[in-house]
Protein backbone atom coordinates (compact mmCIF):
# COMPACT_ATOMS: atom_id res chain seq x y z
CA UNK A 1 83.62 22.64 88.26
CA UNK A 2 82.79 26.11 89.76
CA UNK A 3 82.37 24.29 92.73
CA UNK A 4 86.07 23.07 92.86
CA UNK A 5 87.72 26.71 91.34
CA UNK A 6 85.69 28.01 94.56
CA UNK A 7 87.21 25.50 96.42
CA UNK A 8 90.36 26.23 95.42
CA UNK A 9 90.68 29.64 95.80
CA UNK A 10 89.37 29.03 99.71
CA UNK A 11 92.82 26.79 100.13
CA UNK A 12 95.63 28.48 101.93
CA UNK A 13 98.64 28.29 99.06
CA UNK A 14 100.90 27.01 101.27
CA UNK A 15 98.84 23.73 101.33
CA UNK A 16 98.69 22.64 97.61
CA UNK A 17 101.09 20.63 96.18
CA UNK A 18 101.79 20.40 92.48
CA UNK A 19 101.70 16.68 91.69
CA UNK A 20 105.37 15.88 90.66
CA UNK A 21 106.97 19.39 92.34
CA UNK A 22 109.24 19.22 95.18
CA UNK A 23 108.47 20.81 98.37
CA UNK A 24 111.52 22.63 100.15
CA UNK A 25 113.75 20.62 102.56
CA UNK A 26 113.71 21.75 106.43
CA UNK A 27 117.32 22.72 105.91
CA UNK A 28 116.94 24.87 103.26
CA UNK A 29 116.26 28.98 103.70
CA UNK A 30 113.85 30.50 101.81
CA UNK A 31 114.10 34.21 102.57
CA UNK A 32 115.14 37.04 100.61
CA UNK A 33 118.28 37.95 101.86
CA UNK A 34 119.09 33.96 100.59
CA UNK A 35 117.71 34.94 97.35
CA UNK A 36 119.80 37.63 96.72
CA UNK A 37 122.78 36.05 98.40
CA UNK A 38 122.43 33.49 95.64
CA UNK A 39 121.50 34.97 92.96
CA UNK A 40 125.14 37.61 93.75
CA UNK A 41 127.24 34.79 94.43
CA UNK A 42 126.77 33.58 90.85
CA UNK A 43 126.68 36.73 89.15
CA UNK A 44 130.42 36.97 90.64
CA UNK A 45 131.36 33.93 89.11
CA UNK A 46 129.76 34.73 85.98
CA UNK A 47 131.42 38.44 85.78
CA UNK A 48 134.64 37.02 87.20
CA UNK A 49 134.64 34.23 84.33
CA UNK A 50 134.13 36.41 81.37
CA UNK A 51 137.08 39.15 82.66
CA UNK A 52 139.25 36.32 83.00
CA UNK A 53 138.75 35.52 79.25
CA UNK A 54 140.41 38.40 77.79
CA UNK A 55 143.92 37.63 77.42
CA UNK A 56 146.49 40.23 79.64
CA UNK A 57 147.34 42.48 76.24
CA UNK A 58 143.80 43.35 75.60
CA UNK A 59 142.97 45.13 79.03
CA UNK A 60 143.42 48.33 76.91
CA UNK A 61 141.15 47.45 73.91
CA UNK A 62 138.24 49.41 72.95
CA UNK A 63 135.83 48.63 70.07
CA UNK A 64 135.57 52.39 69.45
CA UNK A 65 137.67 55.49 70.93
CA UNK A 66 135.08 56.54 72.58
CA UNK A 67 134.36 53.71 74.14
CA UNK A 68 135.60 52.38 77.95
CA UNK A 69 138.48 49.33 76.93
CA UNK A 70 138.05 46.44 78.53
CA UNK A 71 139.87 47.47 81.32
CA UNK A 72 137.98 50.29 81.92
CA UNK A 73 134.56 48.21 81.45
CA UNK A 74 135.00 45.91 84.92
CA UNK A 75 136.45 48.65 86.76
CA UNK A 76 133.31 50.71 86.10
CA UNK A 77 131.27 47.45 86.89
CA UNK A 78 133.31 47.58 90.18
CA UNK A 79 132.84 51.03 90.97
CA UNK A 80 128.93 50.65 90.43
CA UNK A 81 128.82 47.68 92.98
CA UNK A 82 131.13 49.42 95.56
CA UNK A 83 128.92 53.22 95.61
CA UNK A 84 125.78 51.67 95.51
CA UNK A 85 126.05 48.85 98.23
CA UNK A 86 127.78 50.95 100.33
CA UNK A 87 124.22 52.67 101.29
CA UNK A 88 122.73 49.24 102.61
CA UNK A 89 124.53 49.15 105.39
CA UNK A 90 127.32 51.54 106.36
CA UNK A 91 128.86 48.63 109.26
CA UNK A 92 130.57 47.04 105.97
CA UNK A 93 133.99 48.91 104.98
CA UNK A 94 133.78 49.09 101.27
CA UNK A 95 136.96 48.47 99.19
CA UNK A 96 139.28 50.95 97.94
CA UNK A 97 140.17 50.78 94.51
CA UNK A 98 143.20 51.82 92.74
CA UNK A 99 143.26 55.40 91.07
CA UNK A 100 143.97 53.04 88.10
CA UNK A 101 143.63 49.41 87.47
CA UNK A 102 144.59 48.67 83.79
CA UNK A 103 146.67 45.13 84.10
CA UNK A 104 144.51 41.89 84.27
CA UNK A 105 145.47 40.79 87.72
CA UNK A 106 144.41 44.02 89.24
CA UNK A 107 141.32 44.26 87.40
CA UNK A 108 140.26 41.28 88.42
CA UNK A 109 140.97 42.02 92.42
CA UNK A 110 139.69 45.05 92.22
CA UNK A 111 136.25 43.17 90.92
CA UNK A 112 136.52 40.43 93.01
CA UNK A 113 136.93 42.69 95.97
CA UNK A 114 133.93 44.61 95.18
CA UNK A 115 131.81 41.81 94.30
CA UNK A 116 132.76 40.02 97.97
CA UNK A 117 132.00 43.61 99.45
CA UNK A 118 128.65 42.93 98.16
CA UNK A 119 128.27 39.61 99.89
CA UNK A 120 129.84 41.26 103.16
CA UNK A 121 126.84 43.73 102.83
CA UNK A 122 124.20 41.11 101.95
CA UNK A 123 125.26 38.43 104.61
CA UNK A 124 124.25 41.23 107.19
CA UNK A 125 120.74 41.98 105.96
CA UNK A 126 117.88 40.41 106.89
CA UNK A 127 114.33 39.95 105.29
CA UNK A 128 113.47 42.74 107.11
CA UNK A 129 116.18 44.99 106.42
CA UNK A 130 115.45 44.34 102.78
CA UNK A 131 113.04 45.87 102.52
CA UNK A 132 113.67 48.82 104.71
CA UNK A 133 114.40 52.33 102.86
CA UNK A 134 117.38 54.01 102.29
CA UNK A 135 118.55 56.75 100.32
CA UNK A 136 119.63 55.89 96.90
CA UNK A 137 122.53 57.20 94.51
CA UNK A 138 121.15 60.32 92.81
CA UNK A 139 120.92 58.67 89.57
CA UNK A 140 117.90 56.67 90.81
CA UNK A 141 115.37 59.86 91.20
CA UNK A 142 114.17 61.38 94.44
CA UNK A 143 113.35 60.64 97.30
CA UNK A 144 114.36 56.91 99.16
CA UNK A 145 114.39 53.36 98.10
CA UNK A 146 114.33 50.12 99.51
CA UNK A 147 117.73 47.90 100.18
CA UNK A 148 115.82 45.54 97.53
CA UNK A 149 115.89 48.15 94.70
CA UNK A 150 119.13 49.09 95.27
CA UNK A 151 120.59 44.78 94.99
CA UNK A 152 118.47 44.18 92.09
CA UNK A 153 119.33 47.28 89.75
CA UNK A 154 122.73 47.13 90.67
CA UNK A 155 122.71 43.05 89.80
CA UNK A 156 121.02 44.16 86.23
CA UNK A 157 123.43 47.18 85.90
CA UNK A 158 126.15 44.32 86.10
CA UNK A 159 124.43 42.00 83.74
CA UNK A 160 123.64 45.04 80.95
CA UNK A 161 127.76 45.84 81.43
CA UNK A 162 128.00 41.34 81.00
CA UNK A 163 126.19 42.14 77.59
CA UNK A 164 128.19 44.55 76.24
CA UNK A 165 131.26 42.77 77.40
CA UNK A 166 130.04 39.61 75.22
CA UNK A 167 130.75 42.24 72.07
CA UNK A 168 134.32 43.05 73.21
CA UNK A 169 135.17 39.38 73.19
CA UNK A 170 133.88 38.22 70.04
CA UNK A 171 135.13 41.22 68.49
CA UNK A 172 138.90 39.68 69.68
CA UNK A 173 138.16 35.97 68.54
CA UNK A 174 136.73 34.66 71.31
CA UNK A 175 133.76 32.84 73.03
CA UNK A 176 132.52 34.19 76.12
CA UNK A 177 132.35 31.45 78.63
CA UNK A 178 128.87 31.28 79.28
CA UNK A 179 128.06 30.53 75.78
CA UNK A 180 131.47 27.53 75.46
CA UNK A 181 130.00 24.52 74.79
């Protein structure tokens, strides 16, 4: 048995197969910058899906007053997409959002555009790229970060905002989409 574990560990990983897994077609990409281009693709349609929800008269409503309203919530989910993917790759003209975006049609552009400024930026990057440093907002500590850090904290930055969106709609009657059955 030690013999085999031994064995094992001598293998190249590229070269086992789990018995019943699925080995990636030829045509498909496995790279980062496809990773990433995936995984922001559908976090659009998810964030795009649950601001469509809220009917047009509750743009403006806020659990608490001093709380962002609805509103309020996807444009700041915007504006975080739009300042920090800006610094991957300064080729890519980032949006530019209305002082104020309040109605449901141009909340949803103005997320839409920002979330498709984000694929503009990631369809240039490479694996390389990636993983290359640049400097990050301030908010992130000093010193520089890679193009990776920057996707992936912005992508949970937008799914902590998805949470707290959740509340806003059940607290107005309804289901967010992703939990409709």
């Amino acid at each position: 048995m030690i013999a085999f574990a031994v064995a094992l560990l001598l293998v190249p990983p590229a070269t086992i197969q789990v018995a019943g897994a699925s080995s990636p077609q030829a045509s498909e990409a496995v790279s980062l910058q496809a990773d990433f281009l995936k995984d922001w693709e559908a976090q659009k349609n998810k964030l795009m899906k649950i601001a469509a929800a809220m009917p047009d008269d509750k743009f403006g409503f806020k659990p608490k007053p001093e709380l962002r309203t609805w509103a309020e919530q996807l444009t700041h989910i915007a504006g975080n997409i739009i300042g920090t993917m800006r610094r991957l790759d300064a080729s890519v003209t980032p949006p530019t959002p209305p002082e104020k975006a309040d109605t449901k049609a141009d909340v949803l552009k103005v997320l839409g555009d920002a979330f498709d400024f984000g694929i503009a930026v990631l369809k240039k990057q490479t694996d390389a790229t990636i993983v290359q440093s640049v400097q990050g907002p301030t908010y992130y500590g000093p010193g520089l970060s890679t193009r990776a850090r920057l996707i992936y904290r912005t992508m949970v930055h937008s799914e902590d905002e998805y949470g707290v969106m959740t509340v806003y709609l059940r607290l107005n009657g309804i289901t967010p989409p992703a939990s409709e059955r």
